[in-house]
C-alpha atoms as a PDB file:
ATOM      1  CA  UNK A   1      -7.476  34.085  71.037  1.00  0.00           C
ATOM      2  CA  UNK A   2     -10.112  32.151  69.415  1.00  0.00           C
ATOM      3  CA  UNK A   3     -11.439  28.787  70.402  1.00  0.00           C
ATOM      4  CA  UNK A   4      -9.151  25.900  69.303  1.00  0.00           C
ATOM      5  CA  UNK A   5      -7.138  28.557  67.199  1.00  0.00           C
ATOM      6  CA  UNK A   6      -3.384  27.088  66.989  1.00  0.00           C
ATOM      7  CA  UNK A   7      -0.215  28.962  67.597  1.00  0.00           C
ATOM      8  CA  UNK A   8       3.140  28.504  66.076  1.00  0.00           C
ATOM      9  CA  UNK A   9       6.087  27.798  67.738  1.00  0.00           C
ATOM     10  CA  UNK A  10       8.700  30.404  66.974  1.00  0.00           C
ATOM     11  CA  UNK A  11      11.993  29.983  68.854  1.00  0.00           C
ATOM     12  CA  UNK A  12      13.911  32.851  69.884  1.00  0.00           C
ATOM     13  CA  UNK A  13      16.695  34.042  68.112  1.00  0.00           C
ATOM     14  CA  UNK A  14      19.269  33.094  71.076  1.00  0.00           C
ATOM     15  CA  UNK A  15      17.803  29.256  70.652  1.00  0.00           C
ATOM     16  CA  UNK A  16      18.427  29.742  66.860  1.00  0.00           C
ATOM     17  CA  UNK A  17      21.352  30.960  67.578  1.00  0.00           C
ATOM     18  CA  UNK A  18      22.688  28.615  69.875  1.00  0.00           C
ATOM     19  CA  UNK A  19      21.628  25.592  67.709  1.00  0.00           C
ATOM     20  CA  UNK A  20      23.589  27.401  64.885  1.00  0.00           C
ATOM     21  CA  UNK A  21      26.456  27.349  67.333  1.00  0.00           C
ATOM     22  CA  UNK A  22      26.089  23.615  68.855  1.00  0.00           C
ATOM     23  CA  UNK A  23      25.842  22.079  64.911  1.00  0.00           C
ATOM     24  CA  UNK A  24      28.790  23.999  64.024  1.00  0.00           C
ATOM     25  CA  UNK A  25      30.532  22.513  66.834  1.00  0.00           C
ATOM     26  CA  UNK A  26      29.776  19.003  66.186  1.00  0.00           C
ATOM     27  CA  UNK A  27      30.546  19.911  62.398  1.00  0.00           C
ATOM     28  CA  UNK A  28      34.075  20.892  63.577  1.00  0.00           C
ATOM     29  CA  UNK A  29      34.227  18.015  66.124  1.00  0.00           C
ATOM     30  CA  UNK A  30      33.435  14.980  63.779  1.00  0.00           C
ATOM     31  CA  UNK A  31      36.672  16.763  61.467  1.00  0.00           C
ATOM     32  CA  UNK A  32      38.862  16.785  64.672  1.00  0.00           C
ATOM     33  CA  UNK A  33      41.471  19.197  65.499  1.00  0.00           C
ATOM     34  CA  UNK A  34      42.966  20.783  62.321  1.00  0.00           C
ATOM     35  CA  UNK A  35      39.050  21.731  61.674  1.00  0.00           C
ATOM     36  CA  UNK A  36      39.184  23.971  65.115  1.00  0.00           C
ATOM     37  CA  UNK A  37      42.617  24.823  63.910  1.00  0.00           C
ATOM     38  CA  UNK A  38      41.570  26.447  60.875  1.00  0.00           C
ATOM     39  CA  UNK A  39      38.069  27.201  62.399  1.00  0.00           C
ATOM     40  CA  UNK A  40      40.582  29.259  64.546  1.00  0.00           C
ATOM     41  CA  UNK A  41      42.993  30.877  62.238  1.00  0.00           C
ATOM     42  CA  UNK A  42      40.278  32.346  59.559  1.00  0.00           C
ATOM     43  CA  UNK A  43      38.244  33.728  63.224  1.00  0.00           C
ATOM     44  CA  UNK A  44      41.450  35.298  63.602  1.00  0.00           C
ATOM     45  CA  UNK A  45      41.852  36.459  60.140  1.00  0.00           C
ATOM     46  CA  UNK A  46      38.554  38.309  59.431  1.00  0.00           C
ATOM     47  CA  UNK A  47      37.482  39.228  62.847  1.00  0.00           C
ATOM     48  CA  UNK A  48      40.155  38.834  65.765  1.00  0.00           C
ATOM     49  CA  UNK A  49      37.522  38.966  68.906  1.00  0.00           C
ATOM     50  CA  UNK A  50      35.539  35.919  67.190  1.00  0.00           C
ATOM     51  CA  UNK A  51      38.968  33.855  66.938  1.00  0.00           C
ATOM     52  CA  UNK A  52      40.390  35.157  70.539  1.00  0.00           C
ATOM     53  CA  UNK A  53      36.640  33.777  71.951  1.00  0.00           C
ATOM     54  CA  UNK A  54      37.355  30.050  69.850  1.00  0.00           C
ATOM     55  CA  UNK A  55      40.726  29.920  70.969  1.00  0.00           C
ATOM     56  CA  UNK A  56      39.659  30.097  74.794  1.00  0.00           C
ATOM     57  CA  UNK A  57      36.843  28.214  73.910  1.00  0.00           C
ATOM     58  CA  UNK A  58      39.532  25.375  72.759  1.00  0.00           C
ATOM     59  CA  UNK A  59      41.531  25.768  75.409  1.00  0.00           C
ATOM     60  CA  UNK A  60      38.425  25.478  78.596  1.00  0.00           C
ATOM     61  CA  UNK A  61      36.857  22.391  76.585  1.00  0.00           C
ATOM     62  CA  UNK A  62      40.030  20.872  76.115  1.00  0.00           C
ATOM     63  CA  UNK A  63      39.917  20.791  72.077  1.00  0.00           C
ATOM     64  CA  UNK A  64      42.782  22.323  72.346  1.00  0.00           C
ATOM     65  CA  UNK A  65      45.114  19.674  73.440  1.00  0.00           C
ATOM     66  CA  UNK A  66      42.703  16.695  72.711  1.00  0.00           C
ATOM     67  CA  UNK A  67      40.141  16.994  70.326  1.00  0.00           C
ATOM     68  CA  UNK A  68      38.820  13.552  69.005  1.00  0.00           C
ATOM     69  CA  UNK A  69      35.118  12.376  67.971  1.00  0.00           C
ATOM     70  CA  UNK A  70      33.253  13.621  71.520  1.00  0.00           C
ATOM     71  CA  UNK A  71      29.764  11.600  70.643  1.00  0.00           C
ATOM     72  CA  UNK A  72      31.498   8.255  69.357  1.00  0.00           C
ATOM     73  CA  UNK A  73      33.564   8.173  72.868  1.00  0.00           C
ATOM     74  CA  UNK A  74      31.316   9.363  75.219  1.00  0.00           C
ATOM     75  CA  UNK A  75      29.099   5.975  73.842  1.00  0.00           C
ATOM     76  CA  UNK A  76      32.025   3.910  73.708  1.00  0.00           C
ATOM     77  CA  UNK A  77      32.767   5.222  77.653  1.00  0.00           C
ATOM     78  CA  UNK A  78      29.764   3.957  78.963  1.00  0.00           C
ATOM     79  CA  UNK A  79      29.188   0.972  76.583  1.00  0.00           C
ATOM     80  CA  UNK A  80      32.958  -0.577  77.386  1.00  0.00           C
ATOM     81  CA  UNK A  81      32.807  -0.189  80.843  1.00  0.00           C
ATOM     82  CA  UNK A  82      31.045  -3.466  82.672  1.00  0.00           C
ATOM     83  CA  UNK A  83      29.536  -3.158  85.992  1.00  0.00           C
ATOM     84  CA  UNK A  84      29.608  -6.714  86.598  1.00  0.00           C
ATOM     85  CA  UNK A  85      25.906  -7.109  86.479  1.00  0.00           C
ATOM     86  CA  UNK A  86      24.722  -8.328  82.450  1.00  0.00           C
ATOM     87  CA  UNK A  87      21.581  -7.429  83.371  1.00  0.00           C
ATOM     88  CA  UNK A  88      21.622  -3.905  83.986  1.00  0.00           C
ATOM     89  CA  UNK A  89      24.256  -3.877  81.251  1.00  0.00           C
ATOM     90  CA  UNK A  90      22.293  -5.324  78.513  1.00  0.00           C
ATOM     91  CA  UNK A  91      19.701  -2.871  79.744  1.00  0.00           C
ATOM     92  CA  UNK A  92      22.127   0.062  79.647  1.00  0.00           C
ATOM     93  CA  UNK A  93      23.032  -0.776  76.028  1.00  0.00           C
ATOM     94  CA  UNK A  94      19.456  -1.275  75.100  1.00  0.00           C
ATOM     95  CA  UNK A  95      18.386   2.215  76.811  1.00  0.00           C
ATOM     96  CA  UNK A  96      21.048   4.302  74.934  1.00  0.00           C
ATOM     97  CA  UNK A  97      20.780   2.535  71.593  1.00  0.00           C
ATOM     98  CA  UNK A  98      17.231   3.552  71.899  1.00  0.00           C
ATOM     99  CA  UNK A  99      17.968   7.149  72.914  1.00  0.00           C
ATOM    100  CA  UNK A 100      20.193   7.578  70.324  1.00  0.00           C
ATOM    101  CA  UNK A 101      17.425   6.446  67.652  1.00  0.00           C
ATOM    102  CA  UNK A 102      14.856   8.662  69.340  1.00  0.00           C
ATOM    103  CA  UNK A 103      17.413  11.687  68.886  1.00  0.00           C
ATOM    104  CA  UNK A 104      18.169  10.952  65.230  1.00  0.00           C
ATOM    105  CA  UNK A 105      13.964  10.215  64.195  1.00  0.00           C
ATOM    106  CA  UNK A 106      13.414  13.802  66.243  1.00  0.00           C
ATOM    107  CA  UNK A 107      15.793  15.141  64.598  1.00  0.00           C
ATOM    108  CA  UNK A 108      14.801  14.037  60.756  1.00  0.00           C
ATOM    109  CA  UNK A 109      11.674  15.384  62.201  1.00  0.00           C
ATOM    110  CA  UNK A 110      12.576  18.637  62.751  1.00  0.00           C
ATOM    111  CA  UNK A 111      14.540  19.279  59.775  1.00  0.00           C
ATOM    112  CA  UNK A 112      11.273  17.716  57.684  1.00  0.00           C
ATOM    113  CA  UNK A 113       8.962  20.322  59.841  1.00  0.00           C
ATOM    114  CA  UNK A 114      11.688  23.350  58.808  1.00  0.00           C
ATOM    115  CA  UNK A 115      11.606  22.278  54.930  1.00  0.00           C
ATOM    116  CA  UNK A 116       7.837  22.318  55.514  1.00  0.00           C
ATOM    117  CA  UNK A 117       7.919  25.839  56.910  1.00  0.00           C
ATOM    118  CA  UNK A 118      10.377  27.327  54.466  1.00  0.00           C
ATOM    119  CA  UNK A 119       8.249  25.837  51.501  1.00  0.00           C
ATOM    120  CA  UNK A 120       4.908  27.270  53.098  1.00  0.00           C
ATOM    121  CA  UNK A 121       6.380  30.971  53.668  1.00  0.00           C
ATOM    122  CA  UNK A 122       8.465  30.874  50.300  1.00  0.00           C
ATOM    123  CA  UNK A 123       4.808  29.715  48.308  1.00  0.00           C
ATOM    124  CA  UNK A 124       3.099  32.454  50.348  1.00  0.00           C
ATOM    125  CA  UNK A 125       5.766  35.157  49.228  1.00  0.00           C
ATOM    126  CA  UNK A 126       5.548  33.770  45.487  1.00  0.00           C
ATOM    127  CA  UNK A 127       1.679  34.369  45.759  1.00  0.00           C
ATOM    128  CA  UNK A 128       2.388  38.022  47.328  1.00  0.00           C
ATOM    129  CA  UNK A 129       4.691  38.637  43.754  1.00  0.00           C
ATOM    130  CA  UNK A 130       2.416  37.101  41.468  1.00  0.00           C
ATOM    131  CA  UNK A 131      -0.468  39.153  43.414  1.00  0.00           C
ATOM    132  CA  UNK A 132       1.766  42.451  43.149  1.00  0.00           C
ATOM    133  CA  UNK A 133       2.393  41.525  39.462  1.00  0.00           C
ATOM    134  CA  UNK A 134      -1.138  41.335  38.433  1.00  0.00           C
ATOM    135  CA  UNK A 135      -2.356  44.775  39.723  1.00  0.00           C
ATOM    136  CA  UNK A 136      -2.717  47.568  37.862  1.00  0.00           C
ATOM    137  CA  UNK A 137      -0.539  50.380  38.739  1.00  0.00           C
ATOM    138  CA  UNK A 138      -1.534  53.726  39.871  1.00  0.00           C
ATOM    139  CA  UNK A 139       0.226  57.055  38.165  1.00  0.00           C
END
C-alpha cells in the first residue's frame, strides 16, 4: 500500500445485513403490534421458516404480548424516574438529550455518505456505458 493511499470502509455483508434487520425492526416497532402481526402472517405466507423464526422472535422479546414504542419508553423510563438528587438529574436529562442528537446527526451522516457512494459508483458505471457505447465494434 502506497504512502498516505486511503482505504474504503466496506462493511461486511452480516453488518449490512443486520442493520437491514435492526431498521426493519424499529420500522415495525414505531407501527406497534398489528405491524409484527402482519409482518408475521405474510412470513408465514410466502416462506413458513422466515415467519416460524418472527413468531419466536415475538414471543422471546416480548412483542408478542406487549409491543408498544420501545425507544419513546425506554427515554421516558429513565427520564420519569427521580433519584432525589436534581443535580445528577438535570445532568442525566442533559447527557441523553445530547446522545440522542449525536445518534440522529451520525445518522443523517451516514445516510448523506451512502447517497454519496451510490451517486459516485452509479456516475462511474454511466461513464463505463457511455465508454462501451463509443467504441467501435470488432466483427
Amino acid at each position: 500500500m502506497e504512502y498516505g493511499a486511503t482505504t474504503t470502509y466496506r462493511p461486511s455483508l452480516f453488518s449490512r445485513i443486520n442493520g437491514l434487520l435492526v431498521q426493519a425492526r424499529d420500522w415495525l416497532d414505531e407501527r406497534g403490534k398489528p405491524a409484527w402481526l402482519v409482518a408475521m402472517i405474510a412470513a408465514f405466507i410466502f416462506v413458513w421458516p422466515v415467519g416460524l423464526a418472527l413468531l419466536f422472535y415475538m414471543i422471546g422479546s416480548n412483542r408478542m404480548f406487549s409491543c408498544s414504542k420501545r425507544r419513546n419508553s425506554a427515554r421516558s423510563h429513565f427520564t420519569s424516574q427521580s433519584t432525589g438528587n436534581t443535580a445528577f438529574d438535570s445532568y442525566r436529562d442533559e447527557t441523553l438529550k445530547r446522545l440522542e442528537d449525536e445518534h440522529r446527526e451520525f445518522m443523517e451522516y451516514m445516510k448523506r455518505l451512502r447517497e454519496a457512494r451510490d451517486k459516485t459508483e452509479f456516475d462511474a458505471f454511466l461513464n463505463e456505458r457511455r465508454e462501451a457505447a463509443d467504441r467501435p465494434v470488432k466483427l
